[in-house]
C-alpha atoms as a PDB file:
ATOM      1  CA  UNK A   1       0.000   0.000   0.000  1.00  0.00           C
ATOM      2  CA  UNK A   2       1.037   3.200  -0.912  1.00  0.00           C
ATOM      3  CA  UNK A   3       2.027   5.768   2.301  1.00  0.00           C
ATOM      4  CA  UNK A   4       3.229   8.250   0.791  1.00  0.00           C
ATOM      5  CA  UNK A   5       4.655   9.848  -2.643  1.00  0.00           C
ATOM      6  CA  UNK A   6       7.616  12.317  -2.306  1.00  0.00           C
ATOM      7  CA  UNK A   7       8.198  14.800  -5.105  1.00  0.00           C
ATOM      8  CA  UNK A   8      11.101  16.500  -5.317  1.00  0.00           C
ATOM      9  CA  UNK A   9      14.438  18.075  -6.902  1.00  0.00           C
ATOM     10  CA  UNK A  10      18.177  17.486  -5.561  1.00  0.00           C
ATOM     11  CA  UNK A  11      17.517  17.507  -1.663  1.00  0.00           C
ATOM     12  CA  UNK A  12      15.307  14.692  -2.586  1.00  0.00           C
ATOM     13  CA  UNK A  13      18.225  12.336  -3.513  1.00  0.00           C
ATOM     14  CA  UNK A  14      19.492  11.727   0.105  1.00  0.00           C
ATOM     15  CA  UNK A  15      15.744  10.147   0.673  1.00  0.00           C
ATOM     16  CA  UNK A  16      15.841   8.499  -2.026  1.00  0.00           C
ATOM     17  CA  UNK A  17      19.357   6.608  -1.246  1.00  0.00           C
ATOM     18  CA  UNK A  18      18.048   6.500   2.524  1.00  0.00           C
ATOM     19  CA  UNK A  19      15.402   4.189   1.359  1.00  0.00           C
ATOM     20  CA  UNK A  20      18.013   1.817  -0.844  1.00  0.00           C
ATOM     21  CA  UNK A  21      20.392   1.958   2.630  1.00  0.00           C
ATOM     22  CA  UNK A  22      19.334   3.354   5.619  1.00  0.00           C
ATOM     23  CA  UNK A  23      15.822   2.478   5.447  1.00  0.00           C
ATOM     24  CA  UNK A  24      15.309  -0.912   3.508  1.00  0.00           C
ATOM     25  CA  UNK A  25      12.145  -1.018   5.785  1.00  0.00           C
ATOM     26  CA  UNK A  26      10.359   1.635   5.197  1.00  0.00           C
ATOM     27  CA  UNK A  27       7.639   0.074   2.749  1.00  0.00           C
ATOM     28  CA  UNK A  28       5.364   2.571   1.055  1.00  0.00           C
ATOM     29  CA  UNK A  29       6.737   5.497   0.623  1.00  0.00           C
ATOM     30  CA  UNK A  30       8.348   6.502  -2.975  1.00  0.00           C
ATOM     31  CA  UNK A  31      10.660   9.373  -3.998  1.00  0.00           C
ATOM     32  CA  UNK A  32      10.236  10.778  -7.522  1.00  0.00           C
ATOM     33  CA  UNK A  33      12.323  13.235  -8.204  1.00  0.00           C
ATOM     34  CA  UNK A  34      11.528  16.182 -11.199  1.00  0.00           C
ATOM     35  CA  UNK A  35      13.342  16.523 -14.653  1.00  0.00           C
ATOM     36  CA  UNK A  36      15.991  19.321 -14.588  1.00  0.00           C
ATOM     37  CA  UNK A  37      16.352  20.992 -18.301  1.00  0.00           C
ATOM     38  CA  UNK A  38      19.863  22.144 -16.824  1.00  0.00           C
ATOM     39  CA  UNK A  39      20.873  18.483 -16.660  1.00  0.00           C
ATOM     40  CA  UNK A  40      19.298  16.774 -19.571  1.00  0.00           C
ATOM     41  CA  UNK A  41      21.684  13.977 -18.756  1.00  0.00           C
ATOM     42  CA  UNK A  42      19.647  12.931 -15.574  1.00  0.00           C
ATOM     43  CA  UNK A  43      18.448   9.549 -15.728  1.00  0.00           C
ATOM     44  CA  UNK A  44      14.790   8.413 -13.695  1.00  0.00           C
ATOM     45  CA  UNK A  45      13.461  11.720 -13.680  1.00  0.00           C
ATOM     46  CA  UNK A  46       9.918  12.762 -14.259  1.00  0.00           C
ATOM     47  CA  UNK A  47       8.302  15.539 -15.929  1.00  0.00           C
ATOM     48  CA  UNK A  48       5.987  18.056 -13.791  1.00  0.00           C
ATOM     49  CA  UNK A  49       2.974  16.886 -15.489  1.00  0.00           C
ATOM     50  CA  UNK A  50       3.782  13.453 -14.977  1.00  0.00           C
ATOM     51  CA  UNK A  51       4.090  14.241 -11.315  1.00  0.00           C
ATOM     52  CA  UNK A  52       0.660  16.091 -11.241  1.00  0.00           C
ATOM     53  CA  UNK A  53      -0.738  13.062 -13.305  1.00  0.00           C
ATOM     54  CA  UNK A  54       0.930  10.529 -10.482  1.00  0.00           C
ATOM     55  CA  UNK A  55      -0.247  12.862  -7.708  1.00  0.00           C
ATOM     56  CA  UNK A  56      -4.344  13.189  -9.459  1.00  0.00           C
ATOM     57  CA  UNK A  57      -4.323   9.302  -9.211  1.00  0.00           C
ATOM     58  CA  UNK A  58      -3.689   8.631  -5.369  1.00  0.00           C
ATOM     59  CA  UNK A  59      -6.005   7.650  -3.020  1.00  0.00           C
ATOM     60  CA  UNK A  60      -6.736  10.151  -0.430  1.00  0.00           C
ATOM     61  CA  UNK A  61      -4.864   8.324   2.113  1.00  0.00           C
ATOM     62  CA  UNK A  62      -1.591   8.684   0.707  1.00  0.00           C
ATOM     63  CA  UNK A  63      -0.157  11.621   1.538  1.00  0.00           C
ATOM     64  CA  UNK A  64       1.758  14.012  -0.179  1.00  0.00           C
ATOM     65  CA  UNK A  65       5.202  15.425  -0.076  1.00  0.00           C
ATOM     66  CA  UNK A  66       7.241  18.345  -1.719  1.00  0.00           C
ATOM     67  CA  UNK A  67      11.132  19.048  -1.440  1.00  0.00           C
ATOM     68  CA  UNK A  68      10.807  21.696  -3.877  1.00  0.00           C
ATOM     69  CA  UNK A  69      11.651  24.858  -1.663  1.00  0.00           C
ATOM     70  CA  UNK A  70      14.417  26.196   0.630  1.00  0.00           C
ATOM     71  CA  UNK A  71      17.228  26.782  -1.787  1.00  0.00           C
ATOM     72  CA  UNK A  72      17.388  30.395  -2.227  1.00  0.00           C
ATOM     73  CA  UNK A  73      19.453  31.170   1.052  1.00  0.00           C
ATOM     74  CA  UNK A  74      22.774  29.703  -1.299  1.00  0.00           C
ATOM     75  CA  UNK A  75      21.559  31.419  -4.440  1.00  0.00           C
ATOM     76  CA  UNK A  76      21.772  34.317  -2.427  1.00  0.00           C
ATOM     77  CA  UNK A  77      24.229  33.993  -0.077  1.00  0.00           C
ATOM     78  CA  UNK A  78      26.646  30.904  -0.999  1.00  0.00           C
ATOM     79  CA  UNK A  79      29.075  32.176  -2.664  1.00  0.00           C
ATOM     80  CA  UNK A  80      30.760  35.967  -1.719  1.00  0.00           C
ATOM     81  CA  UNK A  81      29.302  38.599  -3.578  1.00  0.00           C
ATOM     82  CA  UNK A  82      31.556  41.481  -1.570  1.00  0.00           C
ATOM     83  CA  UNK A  83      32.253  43.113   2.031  1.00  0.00           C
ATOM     84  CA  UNK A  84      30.822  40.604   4.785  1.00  0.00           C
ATOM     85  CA  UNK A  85      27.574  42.196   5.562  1.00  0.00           C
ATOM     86  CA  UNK A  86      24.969  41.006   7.884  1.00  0.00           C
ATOM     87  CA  UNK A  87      21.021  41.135   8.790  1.00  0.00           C
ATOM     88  CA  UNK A  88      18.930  41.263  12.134  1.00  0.00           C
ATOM     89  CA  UNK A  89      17.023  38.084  12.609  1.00  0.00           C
ATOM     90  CA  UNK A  90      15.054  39.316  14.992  1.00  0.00           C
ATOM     91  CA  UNK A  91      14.630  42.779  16.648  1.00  0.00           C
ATOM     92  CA  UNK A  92      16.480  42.376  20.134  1.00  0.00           C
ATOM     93  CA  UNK A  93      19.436  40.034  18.165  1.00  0.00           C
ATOM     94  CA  UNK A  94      22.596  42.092  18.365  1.00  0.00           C
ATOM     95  CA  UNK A  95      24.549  42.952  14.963  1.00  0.00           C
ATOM     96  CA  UNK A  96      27.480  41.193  14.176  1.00  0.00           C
ATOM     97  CA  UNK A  97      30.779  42.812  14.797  1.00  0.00           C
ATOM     98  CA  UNK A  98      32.578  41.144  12.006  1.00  0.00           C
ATOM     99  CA  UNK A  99      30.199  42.072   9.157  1.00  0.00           C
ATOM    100  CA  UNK A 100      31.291  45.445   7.247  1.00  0.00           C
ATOM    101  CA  UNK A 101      27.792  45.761   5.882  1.00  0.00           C
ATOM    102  CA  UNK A 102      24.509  45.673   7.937  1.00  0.00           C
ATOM    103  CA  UNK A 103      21.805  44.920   5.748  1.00  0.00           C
ATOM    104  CA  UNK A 104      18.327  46.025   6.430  1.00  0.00           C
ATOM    105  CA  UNK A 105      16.071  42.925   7.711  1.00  0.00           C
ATOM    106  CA  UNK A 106      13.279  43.958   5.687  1.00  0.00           C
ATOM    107  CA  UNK A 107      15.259  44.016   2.685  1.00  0.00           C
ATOM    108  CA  UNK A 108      16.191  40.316   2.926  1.00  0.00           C
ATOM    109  CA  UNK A 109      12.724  39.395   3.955  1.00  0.00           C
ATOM    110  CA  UNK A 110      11.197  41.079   1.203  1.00  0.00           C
ATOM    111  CA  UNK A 111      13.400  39.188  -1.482  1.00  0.00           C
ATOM    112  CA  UNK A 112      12.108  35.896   0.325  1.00  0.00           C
ATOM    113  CA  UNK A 113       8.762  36.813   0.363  1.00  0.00           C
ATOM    114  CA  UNK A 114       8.554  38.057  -3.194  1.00  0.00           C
ATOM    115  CA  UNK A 115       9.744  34.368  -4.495  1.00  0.00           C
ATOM    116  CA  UNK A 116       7.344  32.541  -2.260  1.00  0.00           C
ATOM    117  CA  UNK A 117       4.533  34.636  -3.972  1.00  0.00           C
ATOM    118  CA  UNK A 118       4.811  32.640  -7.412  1.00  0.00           C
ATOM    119  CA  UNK A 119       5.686  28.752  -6.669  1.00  0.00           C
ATOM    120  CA  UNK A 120       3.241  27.373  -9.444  1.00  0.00           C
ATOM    121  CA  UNK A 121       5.146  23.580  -9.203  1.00  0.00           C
ATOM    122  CA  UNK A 122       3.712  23.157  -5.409  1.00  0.00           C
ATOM    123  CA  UNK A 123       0.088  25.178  -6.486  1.00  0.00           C
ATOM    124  CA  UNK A 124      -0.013  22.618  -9.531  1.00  0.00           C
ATOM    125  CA  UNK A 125       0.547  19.515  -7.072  1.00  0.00           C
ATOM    126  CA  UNK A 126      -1.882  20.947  -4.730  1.00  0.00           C
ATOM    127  CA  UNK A 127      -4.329  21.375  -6.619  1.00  0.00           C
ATOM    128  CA  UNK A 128      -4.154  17.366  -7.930  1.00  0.00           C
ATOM    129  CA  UNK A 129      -3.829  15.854  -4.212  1.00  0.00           C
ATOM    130  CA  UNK A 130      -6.922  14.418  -2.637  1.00  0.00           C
ATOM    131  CA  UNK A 131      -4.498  14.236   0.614  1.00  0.00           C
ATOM    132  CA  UNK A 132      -2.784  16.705   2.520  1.00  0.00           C
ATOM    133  CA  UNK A 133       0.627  17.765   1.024  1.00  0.00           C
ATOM    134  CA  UNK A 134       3.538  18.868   3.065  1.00  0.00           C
ATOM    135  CA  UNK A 135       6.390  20.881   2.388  1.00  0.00           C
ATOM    136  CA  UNK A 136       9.813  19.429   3.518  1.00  0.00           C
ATOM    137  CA  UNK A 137      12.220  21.764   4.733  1.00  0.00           C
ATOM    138  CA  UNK A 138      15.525  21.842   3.501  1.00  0.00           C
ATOM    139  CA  UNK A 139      18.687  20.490   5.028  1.00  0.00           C
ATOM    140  CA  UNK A 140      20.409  23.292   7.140  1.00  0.00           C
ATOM    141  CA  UNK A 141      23.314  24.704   5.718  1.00  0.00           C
ATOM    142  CA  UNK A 142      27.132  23.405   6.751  1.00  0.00           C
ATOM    143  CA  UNK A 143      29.369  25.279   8.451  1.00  0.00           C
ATOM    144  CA  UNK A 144      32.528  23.927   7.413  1.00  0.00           C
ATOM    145  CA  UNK A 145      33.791  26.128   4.484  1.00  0.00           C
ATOM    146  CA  UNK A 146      37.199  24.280   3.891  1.00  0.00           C
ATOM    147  CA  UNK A 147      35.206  21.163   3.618  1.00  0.00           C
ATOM    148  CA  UNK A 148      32.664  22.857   0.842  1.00  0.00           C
ATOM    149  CA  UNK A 149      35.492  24.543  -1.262  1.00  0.00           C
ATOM    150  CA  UNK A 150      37.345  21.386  -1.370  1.00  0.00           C
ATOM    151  CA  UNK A 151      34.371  19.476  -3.010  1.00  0.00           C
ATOM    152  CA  UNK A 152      33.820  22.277  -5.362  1.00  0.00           C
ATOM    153  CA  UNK A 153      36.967  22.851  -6.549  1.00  0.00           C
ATOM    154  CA  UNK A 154      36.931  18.800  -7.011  1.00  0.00           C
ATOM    155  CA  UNK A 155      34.044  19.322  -9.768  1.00  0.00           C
ATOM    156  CA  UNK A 156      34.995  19.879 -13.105  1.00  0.00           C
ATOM    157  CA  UNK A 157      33.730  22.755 -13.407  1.00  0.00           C
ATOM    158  CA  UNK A 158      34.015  24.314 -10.279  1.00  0.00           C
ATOM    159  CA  UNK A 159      31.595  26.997  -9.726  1.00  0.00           C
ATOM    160  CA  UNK A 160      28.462  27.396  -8.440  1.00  0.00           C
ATOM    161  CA  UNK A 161      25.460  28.831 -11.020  1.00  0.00           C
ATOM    162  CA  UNK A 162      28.022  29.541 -13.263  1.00  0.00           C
ATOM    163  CA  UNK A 163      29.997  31.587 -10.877  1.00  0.00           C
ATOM    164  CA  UNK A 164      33.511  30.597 -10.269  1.00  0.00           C
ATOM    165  CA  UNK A 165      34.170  29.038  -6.596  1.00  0.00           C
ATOM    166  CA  UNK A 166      38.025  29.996  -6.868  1.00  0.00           C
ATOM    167  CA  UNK A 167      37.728  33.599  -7.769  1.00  0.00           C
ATOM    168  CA  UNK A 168      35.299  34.873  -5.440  1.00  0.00           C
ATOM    169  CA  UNK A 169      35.152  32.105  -2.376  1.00  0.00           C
ATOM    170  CA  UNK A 170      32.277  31.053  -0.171  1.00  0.00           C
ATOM    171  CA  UNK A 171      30.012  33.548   2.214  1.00  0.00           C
ATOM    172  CA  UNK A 172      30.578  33.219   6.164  1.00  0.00           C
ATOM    173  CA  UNK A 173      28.928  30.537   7.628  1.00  0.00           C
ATOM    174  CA  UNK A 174      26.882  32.690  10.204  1.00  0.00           C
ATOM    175  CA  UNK A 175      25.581  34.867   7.300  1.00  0.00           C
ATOM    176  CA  UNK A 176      24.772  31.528   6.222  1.00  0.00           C
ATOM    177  CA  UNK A 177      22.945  29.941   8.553  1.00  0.00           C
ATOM    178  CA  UNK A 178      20.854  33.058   8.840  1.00  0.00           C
ATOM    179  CA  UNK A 179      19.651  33.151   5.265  1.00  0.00           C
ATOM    180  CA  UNK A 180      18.888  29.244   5.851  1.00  0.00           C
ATOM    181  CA  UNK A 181      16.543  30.350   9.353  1.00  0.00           C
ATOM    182  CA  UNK A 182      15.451  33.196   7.272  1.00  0.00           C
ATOM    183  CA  UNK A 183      13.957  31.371   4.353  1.00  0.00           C
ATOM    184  CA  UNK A 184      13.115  28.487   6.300  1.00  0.00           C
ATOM    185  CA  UNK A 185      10.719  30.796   8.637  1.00  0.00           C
ATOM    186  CA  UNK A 186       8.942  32.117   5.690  1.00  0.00           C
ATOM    187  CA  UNK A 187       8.437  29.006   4.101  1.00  0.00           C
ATOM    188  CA  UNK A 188       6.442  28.131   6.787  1.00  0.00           C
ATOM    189  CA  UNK A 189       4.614  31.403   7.158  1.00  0.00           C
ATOM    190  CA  UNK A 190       3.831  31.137   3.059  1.00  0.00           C
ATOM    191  CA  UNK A 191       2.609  27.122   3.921  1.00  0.00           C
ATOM    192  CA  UNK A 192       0.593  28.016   6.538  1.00  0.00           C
ATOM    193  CA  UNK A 193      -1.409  30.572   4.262  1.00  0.00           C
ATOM    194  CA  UNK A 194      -1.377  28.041   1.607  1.00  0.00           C
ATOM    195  CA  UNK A 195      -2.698  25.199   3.662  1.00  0.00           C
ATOM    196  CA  UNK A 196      -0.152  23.408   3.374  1.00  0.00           C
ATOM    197  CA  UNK A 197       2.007  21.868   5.767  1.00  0.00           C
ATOM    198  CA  UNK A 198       5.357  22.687   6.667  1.00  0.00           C
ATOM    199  CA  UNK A 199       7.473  20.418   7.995  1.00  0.00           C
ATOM    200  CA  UNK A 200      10.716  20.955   9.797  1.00  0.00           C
ATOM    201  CA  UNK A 201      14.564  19.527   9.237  1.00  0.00           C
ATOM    202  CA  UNK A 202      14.059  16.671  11.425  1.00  0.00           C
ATOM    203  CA  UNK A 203      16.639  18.032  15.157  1.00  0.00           C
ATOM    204  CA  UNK A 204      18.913  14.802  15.029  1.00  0.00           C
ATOM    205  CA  UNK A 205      20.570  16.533  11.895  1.00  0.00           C
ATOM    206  CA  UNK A 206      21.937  19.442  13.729  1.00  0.00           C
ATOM    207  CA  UNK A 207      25.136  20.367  15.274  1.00  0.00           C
ATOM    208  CA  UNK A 208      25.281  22.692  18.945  1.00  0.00           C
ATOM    209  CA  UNK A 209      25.452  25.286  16.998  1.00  0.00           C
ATOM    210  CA  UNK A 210      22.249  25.112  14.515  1.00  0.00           C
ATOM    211  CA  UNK A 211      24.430  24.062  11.089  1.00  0.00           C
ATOM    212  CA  UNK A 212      24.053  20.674  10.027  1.00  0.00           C
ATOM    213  CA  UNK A 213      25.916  18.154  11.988  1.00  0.00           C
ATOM    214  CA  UNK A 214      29.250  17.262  10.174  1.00  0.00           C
ATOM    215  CA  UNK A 215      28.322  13.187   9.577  1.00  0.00           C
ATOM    216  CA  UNK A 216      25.065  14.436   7.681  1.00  0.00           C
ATOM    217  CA  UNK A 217      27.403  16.290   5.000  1.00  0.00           C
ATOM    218  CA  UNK A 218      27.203  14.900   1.367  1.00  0.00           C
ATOM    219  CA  UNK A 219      28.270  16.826  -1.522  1.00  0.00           C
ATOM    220  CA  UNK A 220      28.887  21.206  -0.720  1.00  0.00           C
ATOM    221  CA  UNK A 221      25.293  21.946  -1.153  1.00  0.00           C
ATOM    222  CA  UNK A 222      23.535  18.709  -0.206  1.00  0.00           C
ATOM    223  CA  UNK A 223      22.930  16.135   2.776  1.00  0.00           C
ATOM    224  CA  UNK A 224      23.668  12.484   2.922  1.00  0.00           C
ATOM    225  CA  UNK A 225      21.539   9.049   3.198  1.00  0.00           C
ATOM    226  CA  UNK A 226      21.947   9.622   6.747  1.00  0.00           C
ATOM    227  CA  UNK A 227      20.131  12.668   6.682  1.00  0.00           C
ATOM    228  CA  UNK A 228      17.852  11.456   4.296  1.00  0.00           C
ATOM    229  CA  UNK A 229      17.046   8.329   6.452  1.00  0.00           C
ATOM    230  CA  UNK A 230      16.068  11.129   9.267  1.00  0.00           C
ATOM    231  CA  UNK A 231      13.497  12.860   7.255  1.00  0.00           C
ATOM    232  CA  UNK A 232      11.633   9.347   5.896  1.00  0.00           C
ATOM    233  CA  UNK A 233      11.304   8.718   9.792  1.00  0.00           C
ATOM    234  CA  UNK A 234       9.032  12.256   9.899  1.00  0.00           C
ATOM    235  CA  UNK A 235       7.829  10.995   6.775  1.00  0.00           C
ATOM    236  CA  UNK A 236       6.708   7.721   8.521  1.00  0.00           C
ATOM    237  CA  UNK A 237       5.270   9.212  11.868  1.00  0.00           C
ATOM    238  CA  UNK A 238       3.440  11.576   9.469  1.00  0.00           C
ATOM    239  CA  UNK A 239       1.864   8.499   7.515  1.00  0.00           C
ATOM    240  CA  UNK A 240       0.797   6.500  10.696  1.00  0.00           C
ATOM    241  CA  UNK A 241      -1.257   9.020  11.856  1.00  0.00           C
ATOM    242  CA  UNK A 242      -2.695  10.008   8.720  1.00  0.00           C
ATOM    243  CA  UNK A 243      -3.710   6.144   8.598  1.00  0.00           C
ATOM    244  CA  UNK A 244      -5.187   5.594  11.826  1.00  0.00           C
ATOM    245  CA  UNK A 245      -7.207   8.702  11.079  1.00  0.00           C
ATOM    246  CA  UNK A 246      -8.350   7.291   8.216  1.00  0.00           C
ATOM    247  CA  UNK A 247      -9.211   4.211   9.865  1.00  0.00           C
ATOM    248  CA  UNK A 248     -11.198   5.936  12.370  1.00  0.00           C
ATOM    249  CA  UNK A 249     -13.010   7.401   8.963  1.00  0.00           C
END
């Protein structure tokens, strides 16, 4: 019987592996993951109709979810784009004495906001699900920046969105992190409005300080099967409950 469908782009590998590995057990639950017309060369991808098609056909016990969003904080604020600058979290936070720049919070919330206000992929798969559909939160970022430049500069290419890695280095972690909590925060906001449900990086996966904990650390960008095998345990509590609800009709 079918649990639940998973729909996703990159972050959705580690669950995928975490179910061929970590998580042999864990009957029910698939992970499809979407074409990307950047890598034509991907192999057992699907189209976004075909995912809407897959996701029309379920039975409303089967739930639903996306690992579609949470990527802008490295878009944004991977690589260094200049002076270190920083942002205010929250009102009372104190500003960083190591950042040259201090960036208005609004202005970083705003650019969040404003590409939360078009995601048609997750409307689309909404709008097909006789089930609930979650939103999976994105890994938290890494904090070791030694450890990310040396996989990147290990690539062939090495760069990052066509930017090269060597010539302008990696952001500070702690500006990092804070683009990560940033985005994450209104993701969930944006889900909430949406009706959809939001659900968090699973708190195993973290370090003391908030990045993600070192043995979860896959590729510069991405998390591992071990991290993966963390989130299809949320995925399962998730499903349990949805099933004994169902049960009790």
């Amino acid at each position: 019987m079918s649990r639940a469908v998973v729909i996703g782009q990159s972050h959705s590998a580690a669950l995928s592996q975490a179910l061929l590995t970590e998580r042999k057990d864990a009957g029910g639950i698939s992970v499809h993951r979407l074409e990307d017309r950047k890598r034509p060369y991907e192999r057992d991808v699907i189209t976004l109709d075909d995912a809407v098609t897959l996701v029309r056909g379920l039975p409303a016990e089967t739930r639903v979810f996306l690992s579609t969003l949470g990527t802008y904080h490295n878009i944004w604020g991977l690589l260094r784009s200049g002076p270190a600058f920083d942002f205010l979290l929250d009102p009372a936070d104190a500003p960083d004495p190591n950042a040259e720049i201090q960036v208005p919070h609004r202005a970083i919330a705003s650019a969040f906001d404003q590409h939360l206000a078009k995601p048609s992929l997750v409307r689309k798969v909404q709008a097909a699900a006789k089930s609930r559909v979650y939103l999976l939160s994105a890994p938290p970022p890494k904090q070791n920046n030694e450890f990310m430049l040396e996989r990147f500069m290990a690539q062939k290419k090495q760069s990052y969105r066509g930017i090269s890695v060597g010539d302008v280095g990696l952001e500070r972690p702690e500006t990092r992190l804070k683009l990560w909590l940033m985005e994450t925060r209104a993701t969930a906001r944006w889900a909430a409005s949406e009706n959809l449900y939001f659900v968090p990086a699973p708190t195993k996966a973290f370090d003391d300080k908030g990045f993600l904990h070192p043995q979860f650390y896959s590729d510069a960008t991405h998390a591992n099967a071990g991290y993966g095998a963390l989130v299809i345990d949320q995925i399962s509590s998730i499903t349990e409950e949805a099933l004994e609800e169902h049960a009790r009709g």
